[in-house]
N, C-alpha and C. Protein backbone atom coordinates (compact mmCIF):
# COMPACT_ATOMS: atom_id res chain seq x y z
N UNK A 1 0.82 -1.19 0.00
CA UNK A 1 0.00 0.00 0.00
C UNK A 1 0.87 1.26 0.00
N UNK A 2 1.93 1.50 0.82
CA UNK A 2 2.88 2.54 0.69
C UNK A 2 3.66 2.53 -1.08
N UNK A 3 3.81 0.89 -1.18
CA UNK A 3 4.57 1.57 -2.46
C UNK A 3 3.82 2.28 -3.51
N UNK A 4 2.23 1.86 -3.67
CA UNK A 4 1.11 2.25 -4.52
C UNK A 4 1.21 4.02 -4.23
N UNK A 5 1.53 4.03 -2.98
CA UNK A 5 0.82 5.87 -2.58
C UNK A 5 1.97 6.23 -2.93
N UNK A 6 3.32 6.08 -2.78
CA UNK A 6 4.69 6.68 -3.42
C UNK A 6 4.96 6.78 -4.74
N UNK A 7 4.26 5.58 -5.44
CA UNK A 7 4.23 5.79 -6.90
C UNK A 7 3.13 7.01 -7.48
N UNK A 8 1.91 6.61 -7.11
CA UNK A 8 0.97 7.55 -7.37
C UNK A 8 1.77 9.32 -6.89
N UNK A 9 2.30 9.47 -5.92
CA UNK A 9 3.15 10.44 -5.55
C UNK A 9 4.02 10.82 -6.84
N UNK A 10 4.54 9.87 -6.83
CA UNK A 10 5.47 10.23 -8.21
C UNK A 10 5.49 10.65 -9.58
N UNK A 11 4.35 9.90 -9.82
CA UNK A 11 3.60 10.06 -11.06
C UNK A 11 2.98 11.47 -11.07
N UNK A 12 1.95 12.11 -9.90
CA UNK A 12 1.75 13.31 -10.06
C UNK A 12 2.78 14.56 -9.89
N UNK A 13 4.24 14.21 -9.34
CA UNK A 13 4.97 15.19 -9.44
C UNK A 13 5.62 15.06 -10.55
N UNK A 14 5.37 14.12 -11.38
CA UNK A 14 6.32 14.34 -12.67
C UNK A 14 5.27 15.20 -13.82
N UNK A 15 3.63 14.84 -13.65
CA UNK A 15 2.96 15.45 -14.24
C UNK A 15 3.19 16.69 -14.10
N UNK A 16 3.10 17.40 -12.63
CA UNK A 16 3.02 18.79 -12.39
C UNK A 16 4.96 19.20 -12.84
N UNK A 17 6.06 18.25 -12.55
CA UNK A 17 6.72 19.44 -13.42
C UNK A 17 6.58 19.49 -14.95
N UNK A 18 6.41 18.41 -15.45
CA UNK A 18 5.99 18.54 -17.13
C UNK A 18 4.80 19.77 -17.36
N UNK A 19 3.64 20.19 -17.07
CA UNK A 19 3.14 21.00 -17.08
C UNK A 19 3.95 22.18 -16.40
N UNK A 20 4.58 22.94 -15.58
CA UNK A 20 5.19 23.66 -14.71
C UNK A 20 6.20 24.01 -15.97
N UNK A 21 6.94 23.03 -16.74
CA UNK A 21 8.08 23.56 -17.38
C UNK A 21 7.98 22.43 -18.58
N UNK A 22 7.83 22.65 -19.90
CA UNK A 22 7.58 21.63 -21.01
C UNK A 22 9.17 21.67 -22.06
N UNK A 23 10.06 21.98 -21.62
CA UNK A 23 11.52 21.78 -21.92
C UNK A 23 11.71 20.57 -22.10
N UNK A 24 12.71 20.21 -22.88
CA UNK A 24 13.66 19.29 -22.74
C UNK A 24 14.42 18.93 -22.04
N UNK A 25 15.08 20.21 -21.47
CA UNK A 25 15.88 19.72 -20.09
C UNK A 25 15.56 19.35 -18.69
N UNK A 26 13.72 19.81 -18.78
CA UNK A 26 12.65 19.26 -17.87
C UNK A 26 12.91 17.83 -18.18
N UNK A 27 11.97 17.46 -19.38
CA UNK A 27 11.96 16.04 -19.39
C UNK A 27 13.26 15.06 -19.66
N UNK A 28 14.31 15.82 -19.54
CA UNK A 28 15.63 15.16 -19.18
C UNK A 28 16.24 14.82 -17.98
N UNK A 29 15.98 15.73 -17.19
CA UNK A 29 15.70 15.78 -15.71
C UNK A 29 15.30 14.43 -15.25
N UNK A 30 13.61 14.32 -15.94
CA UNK A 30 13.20 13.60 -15.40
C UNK A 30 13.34 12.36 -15.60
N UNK A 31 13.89 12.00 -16.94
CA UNK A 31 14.12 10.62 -17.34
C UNK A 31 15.07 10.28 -16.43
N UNK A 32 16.18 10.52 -16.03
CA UNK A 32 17.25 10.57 -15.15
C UNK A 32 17.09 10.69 -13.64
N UNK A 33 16.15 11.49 -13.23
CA UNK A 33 15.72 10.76 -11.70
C UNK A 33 14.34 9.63 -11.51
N UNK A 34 13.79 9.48 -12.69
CA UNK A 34 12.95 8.53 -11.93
C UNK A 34 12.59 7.76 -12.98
N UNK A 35 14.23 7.14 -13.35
CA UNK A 35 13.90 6.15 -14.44
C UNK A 35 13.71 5.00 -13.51
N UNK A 36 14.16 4.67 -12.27
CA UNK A 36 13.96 3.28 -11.02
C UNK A 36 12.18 3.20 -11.15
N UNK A 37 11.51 4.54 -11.11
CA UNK A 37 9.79 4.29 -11.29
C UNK A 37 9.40 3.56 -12.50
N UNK A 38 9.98 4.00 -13.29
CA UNK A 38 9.58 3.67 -14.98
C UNK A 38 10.17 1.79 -15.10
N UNK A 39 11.20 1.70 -14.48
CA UNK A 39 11.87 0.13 -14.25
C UNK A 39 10.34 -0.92 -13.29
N UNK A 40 10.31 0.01 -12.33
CA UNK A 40 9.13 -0.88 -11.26
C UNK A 40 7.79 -0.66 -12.05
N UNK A 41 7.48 0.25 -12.86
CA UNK A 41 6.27 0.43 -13.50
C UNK A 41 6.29 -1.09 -14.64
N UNK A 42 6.92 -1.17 -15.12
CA UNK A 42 7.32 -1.99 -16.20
C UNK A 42 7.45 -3.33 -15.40
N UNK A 43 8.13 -3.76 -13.98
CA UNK A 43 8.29 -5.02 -13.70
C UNK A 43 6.90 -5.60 -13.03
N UNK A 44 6.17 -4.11 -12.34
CA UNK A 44 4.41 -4.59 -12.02
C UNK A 44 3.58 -5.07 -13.15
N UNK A 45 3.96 -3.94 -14.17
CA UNK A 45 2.83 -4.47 -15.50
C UNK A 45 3.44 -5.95 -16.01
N UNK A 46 4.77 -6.20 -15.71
CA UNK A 46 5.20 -7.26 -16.89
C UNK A 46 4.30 -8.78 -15.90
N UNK A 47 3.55 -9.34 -15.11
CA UNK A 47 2.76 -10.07 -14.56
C UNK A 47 1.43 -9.71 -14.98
N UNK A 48 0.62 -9.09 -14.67
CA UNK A 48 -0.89 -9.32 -15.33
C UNK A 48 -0.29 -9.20 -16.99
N UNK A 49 0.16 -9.02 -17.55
CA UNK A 49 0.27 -9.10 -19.52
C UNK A 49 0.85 -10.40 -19.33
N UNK A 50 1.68 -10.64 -18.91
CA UNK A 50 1.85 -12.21 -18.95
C UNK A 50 0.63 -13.02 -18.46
N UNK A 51 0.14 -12.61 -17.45
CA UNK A 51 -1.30 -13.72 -17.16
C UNK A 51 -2.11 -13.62 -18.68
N UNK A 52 -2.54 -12.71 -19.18
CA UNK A 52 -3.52 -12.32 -19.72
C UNK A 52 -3.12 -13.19 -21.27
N UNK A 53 -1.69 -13.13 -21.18
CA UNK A 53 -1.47 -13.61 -22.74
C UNK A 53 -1.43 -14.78 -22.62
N UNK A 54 -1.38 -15.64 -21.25
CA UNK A 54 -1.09 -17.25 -21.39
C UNK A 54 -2.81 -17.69 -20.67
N UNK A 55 -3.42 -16.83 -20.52
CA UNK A 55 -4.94 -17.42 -20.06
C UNK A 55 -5.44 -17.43 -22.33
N UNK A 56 -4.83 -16.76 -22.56
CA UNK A 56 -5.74 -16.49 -24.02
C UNK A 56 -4.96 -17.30 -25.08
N UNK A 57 -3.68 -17.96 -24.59
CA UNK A 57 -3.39 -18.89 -25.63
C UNK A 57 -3.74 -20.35 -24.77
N UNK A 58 -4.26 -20.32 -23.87
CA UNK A 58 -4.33 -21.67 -23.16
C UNK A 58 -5.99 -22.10 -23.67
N UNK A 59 -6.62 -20.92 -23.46
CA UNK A 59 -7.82 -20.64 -23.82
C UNK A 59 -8.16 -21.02 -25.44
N UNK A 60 -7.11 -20.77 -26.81
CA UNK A 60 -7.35 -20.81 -27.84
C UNK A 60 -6.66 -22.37 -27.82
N UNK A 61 -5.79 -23.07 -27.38
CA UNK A 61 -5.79 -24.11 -27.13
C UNK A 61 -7.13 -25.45 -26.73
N UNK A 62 -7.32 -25.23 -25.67
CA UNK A 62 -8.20 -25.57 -25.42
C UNK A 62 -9.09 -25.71 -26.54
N UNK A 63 -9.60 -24.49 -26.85
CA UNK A 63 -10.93 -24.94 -27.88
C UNK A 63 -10.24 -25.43 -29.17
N UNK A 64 -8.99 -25.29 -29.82
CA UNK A 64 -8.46 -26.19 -31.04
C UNK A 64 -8.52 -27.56 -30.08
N UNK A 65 -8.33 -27.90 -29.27
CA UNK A 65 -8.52 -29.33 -29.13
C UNK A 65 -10.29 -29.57 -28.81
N UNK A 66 -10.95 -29.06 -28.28
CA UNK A 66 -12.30 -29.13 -28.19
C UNK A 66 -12.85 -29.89 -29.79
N UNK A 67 -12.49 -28.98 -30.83
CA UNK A 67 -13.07 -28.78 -31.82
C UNK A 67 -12.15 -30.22 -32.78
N UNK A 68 -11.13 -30.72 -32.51
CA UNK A 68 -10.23 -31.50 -33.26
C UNK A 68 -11.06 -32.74 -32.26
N UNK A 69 -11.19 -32.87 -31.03
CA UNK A 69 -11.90 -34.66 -30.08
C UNK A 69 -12.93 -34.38 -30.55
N UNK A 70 -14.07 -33.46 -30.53
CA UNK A 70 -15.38 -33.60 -30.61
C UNK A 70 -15.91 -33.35 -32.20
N UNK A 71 -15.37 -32.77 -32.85
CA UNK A 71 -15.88 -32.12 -34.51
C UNK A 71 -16.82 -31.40 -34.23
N UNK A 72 -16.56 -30.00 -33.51
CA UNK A 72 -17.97 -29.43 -33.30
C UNK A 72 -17.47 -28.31 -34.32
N UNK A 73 -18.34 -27.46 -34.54
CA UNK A 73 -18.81 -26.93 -35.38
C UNK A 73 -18.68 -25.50 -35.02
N UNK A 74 -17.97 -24.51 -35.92
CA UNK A 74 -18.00 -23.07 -35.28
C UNK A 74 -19.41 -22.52 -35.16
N UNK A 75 -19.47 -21.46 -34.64
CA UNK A 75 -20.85 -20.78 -34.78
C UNK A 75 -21.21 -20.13 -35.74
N UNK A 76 -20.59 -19.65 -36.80
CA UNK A 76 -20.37 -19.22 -37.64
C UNK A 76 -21.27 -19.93 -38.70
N UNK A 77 -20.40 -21.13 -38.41
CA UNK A 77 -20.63 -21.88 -39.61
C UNK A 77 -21.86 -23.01 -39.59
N UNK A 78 -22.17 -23.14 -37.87
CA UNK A 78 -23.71 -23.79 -37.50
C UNK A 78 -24.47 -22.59 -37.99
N UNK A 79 -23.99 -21.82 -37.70
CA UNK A 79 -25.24 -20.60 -37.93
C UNK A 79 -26.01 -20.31 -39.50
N UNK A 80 -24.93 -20.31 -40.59
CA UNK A 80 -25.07 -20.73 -41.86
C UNK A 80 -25.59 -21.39 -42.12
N UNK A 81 -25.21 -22.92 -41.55
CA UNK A 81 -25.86 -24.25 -42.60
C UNK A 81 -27.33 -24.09 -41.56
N UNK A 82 -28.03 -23.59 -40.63
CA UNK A 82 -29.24 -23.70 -40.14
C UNK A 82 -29.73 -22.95 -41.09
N UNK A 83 -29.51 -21.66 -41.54
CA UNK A 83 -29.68 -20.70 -42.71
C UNK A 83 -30.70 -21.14 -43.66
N UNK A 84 -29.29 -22.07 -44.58
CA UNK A 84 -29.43 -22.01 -45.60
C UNK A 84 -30.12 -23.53 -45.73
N UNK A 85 -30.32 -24.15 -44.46
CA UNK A 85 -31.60 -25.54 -44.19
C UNK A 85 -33.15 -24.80 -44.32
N UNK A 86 -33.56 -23.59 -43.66
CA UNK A 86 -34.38 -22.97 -43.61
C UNK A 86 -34.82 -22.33 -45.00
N UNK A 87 -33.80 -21.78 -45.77
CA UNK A 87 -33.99 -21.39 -47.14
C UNK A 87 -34.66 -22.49 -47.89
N UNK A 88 -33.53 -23.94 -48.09
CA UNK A 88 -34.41 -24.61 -48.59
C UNK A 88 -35.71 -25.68 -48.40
C-alpha cells in the first residue's frame, strides 16, 4: 500500500513538473531521476500481460482441441448451414 501511494506520488509530481516547465531539459531531468519508477512500473505491469497472454493462448488451445476430439462446429458456420436448411 505505501509503495502504490509513493508511486501515485510520483507520477503526479512528474505530471506537475511537465506542465510547470515543457523543456527538454525538464523532461531530461526527469528521465534521469525517476527512471527506477519507470523500471518498477514496467516489472508490475510485466505479470498481469503475462497472465492475460497465457490465459488467451491456453484458452485458444483448449478450444483447437475441443473442436479437433469432438468435430464441433464453429458458430459461424452452424449458424449458416441452419440458414441455408431454412432457405431450402
Amino acid at each position: 500500500m505505501v509503495f502504490l501511494a509513493m508511486f501515485i506520488a510520483t507520477v503526479a509530481l512528474i505530471v506537475v513538473i511537465l506542465i510547470w516547465d515543457h523543456s527538454l531539459l525538464a523532461g531530461l531531468f526527469l528521465g534521469i531521476a525517476f527512471w527506477t519508477w519507470v523500471l518498477a512500473a514496467i516489472v508490475l505491469a510485466f505479470g498481469p500481460v503475462t497472465l492475460a497472454w497465457r490465459l488467451r493462448r491456453t484458452r485458444a488451445r483448449r478450444n483447437a482441441l475441443l473442436h479437433a476430439e469432438w468435430v464441433v462446429e464453429d458458430e459461424a458456420t452452424s449458424a449458416a448451414s441452419r440458414r441455408d436448411s431454412r432457405e431450402s
